[in-house]
Each structure stands twice: as C-alpha cells, then as structure tokens.
Protein backbone atom coordinates (compact mmCIF):
# COMPACT_ATOMS: atom_id res chain seq x y z
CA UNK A 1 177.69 83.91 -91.26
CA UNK A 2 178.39 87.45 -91.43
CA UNK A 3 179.59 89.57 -88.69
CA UNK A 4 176.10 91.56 -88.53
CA UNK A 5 174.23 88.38 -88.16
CA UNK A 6 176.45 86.89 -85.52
CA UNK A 7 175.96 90.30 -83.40
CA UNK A 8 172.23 89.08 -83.26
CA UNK A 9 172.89 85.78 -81.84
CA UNK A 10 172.80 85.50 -78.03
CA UNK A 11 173.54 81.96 -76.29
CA UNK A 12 172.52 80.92 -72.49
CA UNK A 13 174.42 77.47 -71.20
CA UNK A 14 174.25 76.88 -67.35
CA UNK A 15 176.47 74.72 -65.92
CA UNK A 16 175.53 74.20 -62.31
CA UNK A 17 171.63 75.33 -61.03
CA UNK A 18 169.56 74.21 -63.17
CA UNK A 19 168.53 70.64 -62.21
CA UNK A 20 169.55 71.02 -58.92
CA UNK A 21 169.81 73.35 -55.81
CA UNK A 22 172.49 74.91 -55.38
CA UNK A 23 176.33 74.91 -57.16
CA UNK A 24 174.80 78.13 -59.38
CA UNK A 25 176.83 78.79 -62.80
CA UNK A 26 175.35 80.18 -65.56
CA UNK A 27 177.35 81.88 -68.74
CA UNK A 28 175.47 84.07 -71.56
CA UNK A 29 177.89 84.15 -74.91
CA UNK A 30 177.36 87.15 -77.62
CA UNK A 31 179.71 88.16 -80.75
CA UNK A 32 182.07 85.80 -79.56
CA UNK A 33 182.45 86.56 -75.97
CA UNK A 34 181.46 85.00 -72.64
CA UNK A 35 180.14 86.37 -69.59
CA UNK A 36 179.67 84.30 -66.06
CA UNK A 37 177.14 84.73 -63.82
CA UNK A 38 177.78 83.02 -60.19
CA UNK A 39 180.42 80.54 -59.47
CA UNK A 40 178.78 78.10 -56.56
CA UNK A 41 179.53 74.99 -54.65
CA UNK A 42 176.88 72.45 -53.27
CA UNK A 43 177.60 70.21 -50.28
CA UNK A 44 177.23 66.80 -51.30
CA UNK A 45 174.58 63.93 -49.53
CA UNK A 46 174.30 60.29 -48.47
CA UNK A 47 174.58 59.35 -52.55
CA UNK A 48 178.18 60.51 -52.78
CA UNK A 49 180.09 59.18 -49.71
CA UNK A 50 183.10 60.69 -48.50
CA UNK A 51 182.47 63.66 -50.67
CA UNK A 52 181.84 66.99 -48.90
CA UNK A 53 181.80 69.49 -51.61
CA UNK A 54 180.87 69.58 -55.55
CA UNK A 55 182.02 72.15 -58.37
CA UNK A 56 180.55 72.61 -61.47
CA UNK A 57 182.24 70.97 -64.18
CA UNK A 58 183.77 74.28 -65.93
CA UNK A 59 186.18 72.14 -69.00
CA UNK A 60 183.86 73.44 -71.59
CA UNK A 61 184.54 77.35 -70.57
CA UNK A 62 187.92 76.23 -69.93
CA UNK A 63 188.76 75.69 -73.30
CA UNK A 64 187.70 79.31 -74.13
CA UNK A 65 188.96 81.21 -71.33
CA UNK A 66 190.62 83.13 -73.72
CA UNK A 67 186.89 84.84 -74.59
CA UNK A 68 185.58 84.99 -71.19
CA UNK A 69 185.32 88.33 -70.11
CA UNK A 70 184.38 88.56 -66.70
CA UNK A 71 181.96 86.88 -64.10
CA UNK A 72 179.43 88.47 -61.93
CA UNK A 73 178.58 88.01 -59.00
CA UNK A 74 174.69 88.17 -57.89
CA UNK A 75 175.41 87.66 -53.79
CA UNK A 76 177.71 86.24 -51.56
CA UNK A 77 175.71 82.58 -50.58
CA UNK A 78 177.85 79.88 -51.08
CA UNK A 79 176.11 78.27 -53.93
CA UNK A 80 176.56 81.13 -55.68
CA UNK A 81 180.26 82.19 -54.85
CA UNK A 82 181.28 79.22 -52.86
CA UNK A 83 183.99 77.70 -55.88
CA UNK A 84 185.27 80.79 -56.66
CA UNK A 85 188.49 80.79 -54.86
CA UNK A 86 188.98 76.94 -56.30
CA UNK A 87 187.67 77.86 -60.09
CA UNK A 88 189.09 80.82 -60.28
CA UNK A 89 192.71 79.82 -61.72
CA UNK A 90 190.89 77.98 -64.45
CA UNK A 91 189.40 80.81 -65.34
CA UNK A 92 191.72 83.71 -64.58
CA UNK A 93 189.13 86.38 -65.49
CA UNK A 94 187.90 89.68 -63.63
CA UNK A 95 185.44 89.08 -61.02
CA UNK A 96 182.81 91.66 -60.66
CA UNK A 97 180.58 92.30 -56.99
CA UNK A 98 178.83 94.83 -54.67
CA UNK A 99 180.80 95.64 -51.39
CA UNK A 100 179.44 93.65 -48.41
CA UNK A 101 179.49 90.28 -51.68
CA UNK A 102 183.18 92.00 -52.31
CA UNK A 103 184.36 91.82 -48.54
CA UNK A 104 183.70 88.18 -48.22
CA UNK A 105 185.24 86.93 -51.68
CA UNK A 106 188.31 88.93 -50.42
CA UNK A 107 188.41 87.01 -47.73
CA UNK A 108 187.61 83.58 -49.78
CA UNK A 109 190.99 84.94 -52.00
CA UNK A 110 193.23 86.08 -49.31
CA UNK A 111 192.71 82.32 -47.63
CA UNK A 112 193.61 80.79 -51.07
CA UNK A 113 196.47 83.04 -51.52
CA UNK A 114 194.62 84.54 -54.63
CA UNK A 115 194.15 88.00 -53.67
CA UNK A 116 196.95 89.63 -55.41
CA UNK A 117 196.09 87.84 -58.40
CA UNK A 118 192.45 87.98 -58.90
CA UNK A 119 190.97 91.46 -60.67
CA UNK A 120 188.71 92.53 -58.33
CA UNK A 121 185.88 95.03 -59.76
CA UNK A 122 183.50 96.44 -56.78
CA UNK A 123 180.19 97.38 -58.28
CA UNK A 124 178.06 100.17 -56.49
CA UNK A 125 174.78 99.38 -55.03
CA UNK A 126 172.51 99.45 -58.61
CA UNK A 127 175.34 100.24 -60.38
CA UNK A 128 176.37 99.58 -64.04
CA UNK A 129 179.57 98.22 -65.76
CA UNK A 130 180.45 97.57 -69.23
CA UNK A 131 182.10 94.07 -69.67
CA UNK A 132 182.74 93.04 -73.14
CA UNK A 133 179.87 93.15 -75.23
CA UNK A 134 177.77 93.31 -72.18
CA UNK A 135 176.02 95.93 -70.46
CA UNK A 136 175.55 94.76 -66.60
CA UNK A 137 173.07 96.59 -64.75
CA UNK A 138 172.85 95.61 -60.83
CA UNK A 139 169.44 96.03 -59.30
CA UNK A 140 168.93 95.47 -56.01
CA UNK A 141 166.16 93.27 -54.61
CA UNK A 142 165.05 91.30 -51.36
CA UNK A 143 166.72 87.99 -50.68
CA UNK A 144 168.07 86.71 -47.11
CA UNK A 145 171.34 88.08 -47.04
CA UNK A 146 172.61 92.00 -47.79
CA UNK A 147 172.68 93.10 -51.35
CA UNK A 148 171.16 90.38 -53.16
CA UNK A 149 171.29 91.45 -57.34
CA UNK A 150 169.33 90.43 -60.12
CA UNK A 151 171.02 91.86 -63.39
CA UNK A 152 169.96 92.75 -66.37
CA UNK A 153 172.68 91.91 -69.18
CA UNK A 154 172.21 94.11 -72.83
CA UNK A 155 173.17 93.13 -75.36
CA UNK A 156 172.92 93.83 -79.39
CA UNK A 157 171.24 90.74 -79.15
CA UNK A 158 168.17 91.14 -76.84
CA UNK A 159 168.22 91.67 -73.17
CA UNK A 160 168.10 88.91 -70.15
CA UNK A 161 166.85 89.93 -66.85
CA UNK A 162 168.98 87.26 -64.65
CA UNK A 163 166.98 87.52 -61.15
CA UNK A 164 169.91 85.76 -58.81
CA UNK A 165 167.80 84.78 -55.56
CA UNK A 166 165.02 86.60 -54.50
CA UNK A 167 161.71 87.37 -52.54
CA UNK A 168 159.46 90.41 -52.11
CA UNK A 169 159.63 91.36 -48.67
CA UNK A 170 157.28 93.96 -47.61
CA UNK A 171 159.36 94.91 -44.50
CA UNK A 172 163.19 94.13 -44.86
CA UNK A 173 165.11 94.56 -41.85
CA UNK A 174 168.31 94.82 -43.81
CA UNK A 175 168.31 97.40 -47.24
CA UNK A 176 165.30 98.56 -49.02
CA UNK A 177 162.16 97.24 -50.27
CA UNK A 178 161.77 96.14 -54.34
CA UNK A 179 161.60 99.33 -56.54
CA UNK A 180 158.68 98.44 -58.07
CA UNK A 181 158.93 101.68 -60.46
CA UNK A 182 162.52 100.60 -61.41
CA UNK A 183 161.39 96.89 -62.49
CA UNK A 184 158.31 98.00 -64.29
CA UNK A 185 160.63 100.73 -66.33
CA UNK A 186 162.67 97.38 -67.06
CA UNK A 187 160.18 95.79 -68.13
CA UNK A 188 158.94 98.64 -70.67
CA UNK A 189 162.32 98.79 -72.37
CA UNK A 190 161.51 95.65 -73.25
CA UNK A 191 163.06 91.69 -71.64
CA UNK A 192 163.61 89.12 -74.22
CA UNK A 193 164.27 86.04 -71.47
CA UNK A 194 163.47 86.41 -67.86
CA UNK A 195 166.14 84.06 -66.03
CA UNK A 196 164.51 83.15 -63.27
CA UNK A 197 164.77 81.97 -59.52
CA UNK A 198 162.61 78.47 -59.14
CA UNK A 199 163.25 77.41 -55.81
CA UNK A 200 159.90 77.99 -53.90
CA UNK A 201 157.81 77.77 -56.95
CA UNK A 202 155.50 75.35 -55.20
CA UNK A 203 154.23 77.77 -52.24
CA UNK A 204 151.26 79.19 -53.28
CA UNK A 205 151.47 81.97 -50.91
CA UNK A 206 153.73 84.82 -50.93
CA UNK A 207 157.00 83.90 -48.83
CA UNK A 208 156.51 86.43 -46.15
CA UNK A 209 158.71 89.24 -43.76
CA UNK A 210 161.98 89.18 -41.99
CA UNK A 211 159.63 91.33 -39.60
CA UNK A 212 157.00 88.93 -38.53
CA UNK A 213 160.00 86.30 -37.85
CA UNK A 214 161.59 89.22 -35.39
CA UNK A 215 158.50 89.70 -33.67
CA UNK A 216 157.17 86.18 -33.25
CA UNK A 217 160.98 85.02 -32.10
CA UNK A 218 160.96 88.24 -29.60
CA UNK A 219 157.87 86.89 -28.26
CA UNK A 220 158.85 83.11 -28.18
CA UNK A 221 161.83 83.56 -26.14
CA UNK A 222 160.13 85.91 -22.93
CA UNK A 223 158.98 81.92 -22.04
CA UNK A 224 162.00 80.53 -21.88
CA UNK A 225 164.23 79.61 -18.66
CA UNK A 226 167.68 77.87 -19.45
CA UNK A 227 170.00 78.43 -21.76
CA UNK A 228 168.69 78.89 -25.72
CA UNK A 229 170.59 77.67 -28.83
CA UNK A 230 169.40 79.32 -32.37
CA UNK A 231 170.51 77.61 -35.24
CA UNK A 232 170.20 79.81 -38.25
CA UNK A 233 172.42 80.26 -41.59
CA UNK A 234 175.03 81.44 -41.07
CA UNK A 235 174.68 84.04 -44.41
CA UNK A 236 171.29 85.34 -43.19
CA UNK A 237 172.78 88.72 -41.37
CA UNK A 238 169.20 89.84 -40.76
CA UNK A 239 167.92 86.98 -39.40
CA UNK A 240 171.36 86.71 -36.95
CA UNK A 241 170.39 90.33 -36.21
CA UNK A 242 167.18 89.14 -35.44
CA UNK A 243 168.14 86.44 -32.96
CA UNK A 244 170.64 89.19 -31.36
CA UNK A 245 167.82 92.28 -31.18
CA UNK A 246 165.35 88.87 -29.38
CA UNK A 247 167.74 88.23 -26.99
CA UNK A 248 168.56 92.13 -25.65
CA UNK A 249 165.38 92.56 -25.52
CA UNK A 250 164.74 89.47 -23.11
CA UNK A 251 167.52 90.33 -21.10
CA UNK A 252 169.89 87.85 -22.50
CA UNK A 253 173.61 88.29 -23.97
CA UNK A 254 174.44 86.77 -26.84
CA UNK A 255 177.56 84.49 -27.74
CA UNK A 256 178.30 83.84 -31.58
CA UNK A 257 179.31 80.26 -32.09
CA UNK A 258 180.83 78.91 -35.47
CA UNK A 259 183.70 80.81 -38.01
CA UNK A 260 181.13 81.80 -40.47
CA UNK A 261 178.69 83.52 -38.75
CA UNK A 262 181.33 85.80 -36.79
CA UNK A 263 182.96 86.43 -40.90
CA UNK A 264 179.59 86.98 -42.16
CA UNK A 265 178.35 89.18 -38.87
CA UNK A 266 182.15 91.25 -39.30
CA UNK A 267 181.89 91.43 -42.62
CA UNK A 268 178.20 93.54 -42.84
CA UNK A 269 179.49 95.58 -40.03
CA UNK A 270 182.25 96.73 -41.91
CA UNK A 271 179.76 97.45 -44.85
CA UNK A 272 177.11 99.55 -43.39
CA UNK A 273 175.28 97.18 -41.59
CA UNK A 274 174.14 96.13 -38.32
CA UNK A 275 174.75 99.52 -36.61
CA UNK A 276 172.90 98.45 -33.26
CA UNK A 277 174.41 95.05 -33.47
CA UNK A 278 174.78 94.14 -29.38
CA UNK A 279 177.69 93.58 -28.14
CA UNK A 280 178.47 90.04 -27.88
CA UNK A 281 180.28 87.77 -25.44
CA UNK A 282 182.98 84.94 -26.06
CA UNK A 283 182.51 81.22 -25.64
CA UNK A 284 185.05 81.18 -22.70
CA UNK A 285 182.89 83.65 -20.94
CA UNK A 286 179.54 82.70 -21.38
CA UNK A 287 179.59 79.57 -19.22
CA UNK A 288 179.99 82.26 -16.70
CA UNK A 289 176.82 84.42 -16.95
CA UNK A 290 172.96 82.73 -15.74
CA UNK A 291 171.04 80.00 -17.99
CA UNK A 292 168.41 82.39 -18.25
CA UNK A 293 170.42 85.12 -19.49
CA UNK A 294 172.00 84.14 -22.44
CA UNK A 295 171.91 83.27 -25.80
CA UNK A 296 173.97 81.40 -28.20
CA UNK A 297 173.47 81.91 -31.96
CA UNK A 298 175.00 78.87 -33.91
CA UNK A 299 175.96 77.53 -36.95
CA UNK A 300 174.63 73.99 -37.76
CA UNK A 301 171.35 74.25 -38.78
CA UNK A 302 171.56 71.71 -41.73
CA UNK A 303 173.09 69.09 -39.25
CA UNK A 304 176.59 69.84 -41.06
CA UNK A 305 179.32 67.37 -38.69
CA UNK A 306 181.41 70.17 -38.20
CA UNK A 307 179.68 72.95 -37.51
CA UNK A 308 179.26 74.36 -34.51
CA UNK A 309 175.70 73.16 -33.20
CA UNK A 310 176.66 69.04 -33.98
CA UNK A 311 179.59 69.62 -32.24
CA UNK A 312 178.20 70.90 -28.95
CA UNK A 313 175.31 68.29 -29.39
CA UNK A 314 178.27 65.21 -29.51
CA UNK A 315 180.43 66.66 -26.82
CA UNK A 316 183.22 68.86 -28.77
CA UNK A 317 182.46 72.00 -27.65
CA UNK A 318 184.45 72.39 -23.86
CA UNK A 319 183.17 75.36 -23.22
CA UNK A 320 179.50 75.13 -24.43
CA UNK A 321 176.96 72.65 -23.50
CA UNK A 322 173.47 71.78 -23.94
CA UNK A 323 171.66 70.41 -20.23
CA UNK A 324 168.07 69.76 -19.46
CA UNK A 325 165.80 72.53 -19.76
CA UNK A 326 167.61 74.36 -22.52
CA UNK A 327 165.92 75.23 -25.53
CA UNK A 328 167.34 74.63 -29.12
CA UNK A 329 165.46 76.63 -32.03
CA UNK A 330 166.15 75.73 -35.75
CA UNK A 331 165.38 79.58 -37.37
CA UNK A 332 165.25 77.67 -40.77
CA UNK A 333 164.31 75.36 -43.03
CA UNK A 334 165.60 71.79 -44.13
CA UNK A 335 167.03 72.30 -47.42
CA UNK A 336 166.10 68.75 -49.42
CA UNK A 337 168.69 65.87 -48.75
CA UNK A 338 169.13 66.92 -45.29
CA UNK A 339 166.62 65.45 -43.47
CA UNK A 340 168.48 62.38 -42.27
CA UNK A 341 171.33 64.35 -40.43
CA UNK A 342 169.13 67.43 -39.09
CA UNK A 343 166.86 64.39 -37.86
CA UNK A 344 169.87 62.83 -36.33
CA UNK A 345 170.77 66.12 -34.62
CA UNK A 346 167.36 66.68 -32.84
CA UNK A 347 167.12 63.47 -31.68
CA UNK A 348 170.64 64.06 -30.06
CA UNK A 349 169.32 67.68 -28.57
CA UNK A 350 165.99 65.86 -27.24
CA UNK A 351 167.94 62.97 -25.39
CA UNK A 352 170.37 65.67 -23.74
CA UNK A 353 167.21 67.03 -22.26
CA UNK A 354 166.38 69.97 -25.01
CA UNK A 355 162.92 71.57 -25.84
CA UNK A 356 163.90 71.49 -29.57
CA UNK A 357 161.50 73.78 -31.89
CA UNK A 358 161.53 74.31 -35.49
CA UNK A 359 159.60 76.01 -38.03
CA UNK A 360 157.33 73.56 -37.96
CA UNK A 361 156.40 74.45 -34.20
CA UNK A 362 156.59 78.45 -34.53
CA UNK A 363 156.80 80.82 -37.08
CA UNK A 364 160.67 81.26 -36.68
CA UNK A 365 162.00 81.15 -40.20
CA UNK A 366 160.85 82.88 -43.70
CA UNK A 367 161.92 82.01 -46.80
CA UNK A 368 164.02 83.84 -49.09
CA UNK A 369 162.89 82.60 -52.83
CA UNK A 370 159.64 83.74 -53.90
CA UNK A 371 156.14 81.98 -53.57
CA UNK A 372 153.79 81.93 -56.96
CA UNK A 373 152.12 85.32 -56.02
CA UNK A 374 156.17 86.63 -56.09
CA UNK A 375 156.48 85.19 -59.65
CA UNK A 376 153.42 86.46 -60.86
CA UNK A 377 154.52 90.23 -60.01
CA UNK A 378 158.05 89.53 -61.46
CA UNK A 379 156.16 88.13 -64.96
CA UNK A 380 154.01 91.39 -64.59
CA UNK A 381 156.81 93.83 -64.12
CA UNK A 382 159.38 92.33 -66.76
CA UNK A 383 156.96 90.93 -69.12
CA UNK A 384 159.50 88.92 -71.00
CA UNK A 385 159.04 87.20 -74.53
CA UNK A 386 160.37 84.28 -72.93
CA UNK A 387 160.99 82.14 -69.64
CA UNK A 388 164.15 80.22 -68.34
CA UNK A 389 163.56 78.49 -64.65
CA UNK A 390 166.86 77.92 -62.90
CA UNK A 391 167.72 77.46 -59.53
CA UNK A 392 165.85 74.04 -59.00
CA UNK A 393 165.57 71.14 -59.03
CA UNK A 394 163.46 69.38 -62.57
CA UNK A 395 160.54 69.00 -60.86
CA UNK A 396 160.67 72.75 -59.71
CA UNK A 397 161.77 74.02 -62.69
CA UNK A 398 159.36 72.37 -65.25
CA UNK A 399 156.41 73.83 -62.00
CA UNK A 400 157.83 77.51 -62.80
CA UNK A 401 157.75 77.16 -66.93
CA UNK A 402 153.61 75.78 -66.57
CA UNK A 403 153.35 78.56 -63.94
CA UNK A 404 154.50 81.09 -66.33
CA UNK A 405 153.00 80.10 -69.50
CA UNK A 406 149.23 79.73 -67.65
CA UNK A 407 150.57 83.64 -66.88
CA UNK A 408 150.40 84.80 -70.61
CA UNK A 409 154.63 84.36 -71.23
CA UNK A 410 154.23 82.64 -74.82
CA UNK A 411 157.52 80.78 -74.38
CA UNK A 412 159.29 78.69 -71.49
CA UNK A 413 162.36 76.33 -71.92
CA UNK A 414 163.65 74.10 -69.27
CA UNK A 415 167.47 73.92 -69.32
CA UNK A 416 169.72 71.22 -67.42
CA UNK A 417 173.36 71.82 -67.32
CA UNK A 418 175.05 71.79 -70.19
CA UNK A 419 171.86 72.29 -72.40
CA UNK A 420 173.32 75.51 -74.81
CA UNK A 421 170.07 77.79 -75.92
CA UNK A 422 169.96 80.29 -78.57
C-alpha cells in the first residue's frame, strides 16, 4: 500500500465503553499514529468479589506506545479519567484537558507521584490543538459536571465527531447552553462517523434542567424539621451547588461530608466556578448548630462501603449521625448493578428512623446523557455518513444504532471492545 492510500485510512478500536458503562477508552489510528480519547475506571459489582476497581485492558496500545501521540481528555468523571494516574506509565504519552478537567488530574498525578513526569497540555475552553496527524477541536456542551467536551478529530482521512457525555440542557446552572450555530456549522463541513453517547437512549423524553431540580429541591426542603442528608455525586458541582443555594435559602448551613466532593467543590472554585458558593461548616462543628438548621451534603449515593453516607448510616461517622425525624434525599439515580447495596443503605436509613426520598418520590435528580429527542437534534446538527454508539451497555447501544438509522443515518456499527473498524 502506498503512502497516499494509507493517509486515507482511518481506524476506531475502543477498549473500555462500549459494552458496558463506564471504564471509557477509545483510540482513533491514522498514517500510522494513535490518538486516545478518555482513560476510565469502573467500580466493579457482586460478579467480581473482592474486586473494587477495573482498568481497561491497554496491552494492545502498549505494544505501540511508541506511535501514540497523545490522549484527550473529554471531562473529569471517573470513568472517563479515573485510570489515568495507574495507566499512565504504560503509556507515557502527553495528556491533553480543559482547566477545571486539568486541576483534578493534577491532583490524581501529584497523589501518584506522577506530576513531574506526566506532559500536561491545558486546552482552552473550545480550543484547538494539533496532535500528530490529528486536528482536536474541543467544543463545549451540557453534561453534569463543568466543561464537559465532545471533539471533533480531522483528519486526511474523514472527520469523527466524538460527543464524550452529554445532554441538552435548556437552563445550565454551571457554563453555557449548546451552540447550536457552532454544531450545525460542524455538521456542514461535513462528519464522516458521529461517536456517540448511548447511555439514556431508552428515555423517550428529553432528559431535562439542572433548573427545575434547584427549584423543586428549594421547595422540598421548606417542609422539613430535623436534620437533612443529600446524597448526590460527588462530580456533579452544579447539582452540589444546588443542594448548597436549597439550604441558604431555608435557613440551613451546610457541612460537606466525603474527600471527593470537598476536591471536586475546591477544585471548580479555583476554576471560575461557584462564585456564591456559601460558606460551609466542618463536621466537628455541625453537631453544634439546630436539627432544623443544617444540612449535610454527602458522598454515598451508589451505596459505595466507604463513602461517607454508608459510613454514618453503620455508625463510623463520630461526629455525624442520622436520628429519627431526619430526612435522607438520594439527588440521583441508581446506576445499573447497584441496586442491591443502595437498597441495603435505605433500609439502614429507614430503621434509624429516616424519611428517605429518592427520585422516585420527587423530582430531585436529572440526568446528564441525552433522551431520544437529544439524539435526534445531535443526528440533525452533525448529519454524519455514519453512526458508532458507545457508552453502553449492548442492549443500549444496538437501541441507539436502530434509533439512528429509523433517523435517515444510512450506516450504524455496533462496536464491543476490542472490535478494530475501518
């Protein structure tokens, strides 16, 4: 094959994502190069025992390290940067990010002792870089944490619009709304594979606003007498935000409970964010203001044993407690596979005396992965020659490429790690 005709070849092999929920790696290969996209973890369940964490299995990209060129990072989730700091020396490439995403992986490195090593390339807010024989273009869309990215990778080869995680959400509390211009201009210059974002492919409704969530939990809590727990992600700043702007303005202070949430809260202050963030009150002084004026925002939501909500729930927590007449609110959903141990956890909460409400009661958690009417405008704005679900499980996946065929996109192929496509 001559060199010409390799220049037109473009490759796409995921290695974590696709066939599962989390643990996101994906790497596009052109004129000999490689290029990473996300570098995840996903916390194992009851079918691997005494296993917390998995890693994608990286060997094959191992072996060519030697042409991988850099990895980018979409957002700073864990299933999408999570293994980084453990991957990395595998890989021993430059690692590519916008600033609040940048702020926590230097914190992932510095904990690893891998700051000083790692090349570290910050990325403006819709900014461009050249890596390799790739043209990266960030563009910034909706998601549930600050500066989620889809990217759109050039190459001499054909284009792939890579959407990372996403949602359209009329009225984000935290950066701006979709430029609809901007992806419709993207989509003129033409998409040859739209790489795309399965994981709430079978809503049919659109996902919904941070705002309503703000509103209906400001509302919620006026009724409320004794203590109240929120259990939210610990990544979701706006949602944290949420809980905090709920509570001041029910009279309530608010006490962060769990390492992550006061990185992730630190880390979008330093960045720009949260500029009216209240004030906030430490564990050892909390026990000292009223039950009915103050508010704990927690880690735990998944049921995790170690975070901060199980912990209070089994007794660990000295200076936190939960007592008849509190109220415990899960502001999310249950991610598959958890059921068993967020089950466990209420049931714990409700024989401590807890009004425990979820999203099932009230409307105290929104998505952040886009509902069919989401996917429709994406197809409409990028109008790609062909689709590639990720970020799913089969059954999701194989829902997104009929979804986007009955659409009008003439081709859809279903990857599962490992599966190369040209």
């Amino acid at each position: 094959m001559s060199l010409s005709d390799s220049n037109k070849l473009l490759h796409f092999l995921p290695l974590g994502g696709s066939g599962e929920i989390g643990m996101n790696l994906n790497l596009y290969q052109t004129q000999g190069k490689w290029l990473m996209v996300d570098c995840g973890i996903s916390f194992a369940d009851n079918y691997l025992p005494g296993i917390d964490l998995i890693m994608p299995n990286t060997s094959y990209i191992e072996q060519r390290k030697d042409k991988l060129v850099g990895l980018i990072i979409t957002h700073a989730h864990e299933d999408h940067v999570g293994a980084l700091a453990y991957l990395w020396p595998r890989l021993r490439c430059p690692v590519y990010a916008t600033p609040f995403t940048m702020i926590l992986i230097r914190l992932k490195l510095a904990e690893a002792g891998l700051l000083d090593q790692v090349p570290l390339i910050e990325v403006p807010l819709d900014g461009s870089v050249d890596v390799g024989p790739f043209t990266v273009d960030y563009i910034s869309l909706t998601h549930s944490i600050p500066e989620p990215n889809a990217v759109r990778i050039k190459t001499d080869a054909g284009t792939i619009f890579h959407t990372g995680d996403w949602k359209l959400d009329p009225d984000p509390l935290i950066g701006n709304k979709t430029d609809e211009a901007r992806m419709k201009q993207i989509g003129d210059e033409g998409v040859l594979a739209l790489v795309c974002d399965s994981t709430n492919v079978f809503n049919p409704n659109a996902t919904g606003s941070e705002k309503q969530v703000r509103d209906n939990i400001t509302q919620l809590l006026k009724d409320k007498k004794g203590k109240i727990f929120c259990a939210t992600f610990s990544s979701n700043v706006a949602r944290v935000d949420t809980l905090a702007q709920a509570a001041k303005k029910n009279g309530r202070e608010v006490c962060l409970v769990g390492r992550s949430l006061k990185r992730n809260i630190a880390a979008a202050i330093e960045a720009g964010y949260l500029k009216d963030f209240p004030k906030t009150v430490e564990e050892s002084d909390a026990g000292y203001i009223p039950n009915e004026k103050i508010l704990y925002i927690c880690t735990g939501c998944q049921g995790e044993a170690r975070a901060a909500l199980m912990r209070i729930a089994q007794g660990g927590n000295r200076e936190v407690t939960v007592a008849r007449g509190d109220t415990v609110i899960f502001s999310s959903k249950v991610i598959p596979g958890n059921e068993m141990l967020i089950g466990r956890l209420h049931n714990m909460l409700v024989e401590m005396g807890a009004d425990v409400i979820t999203e099932k009661d009230a409307y105290v958690h929104v998505s952040g992965h886009p509902g069919q009417p989401e996917l429709q405008r994406m197809y409409e704005w990028i109008r790609p020659e062909i689709l590639v679900p990720v970020h799913g499980e089969l059954r999701h996946m194989e829902k997104q490429a009929d979804f986007g065929r009955a659409q009008g996109i003439s081709q859809a192929i279903v990857p599962q790690n490992g599966t190369l496509i040209r």
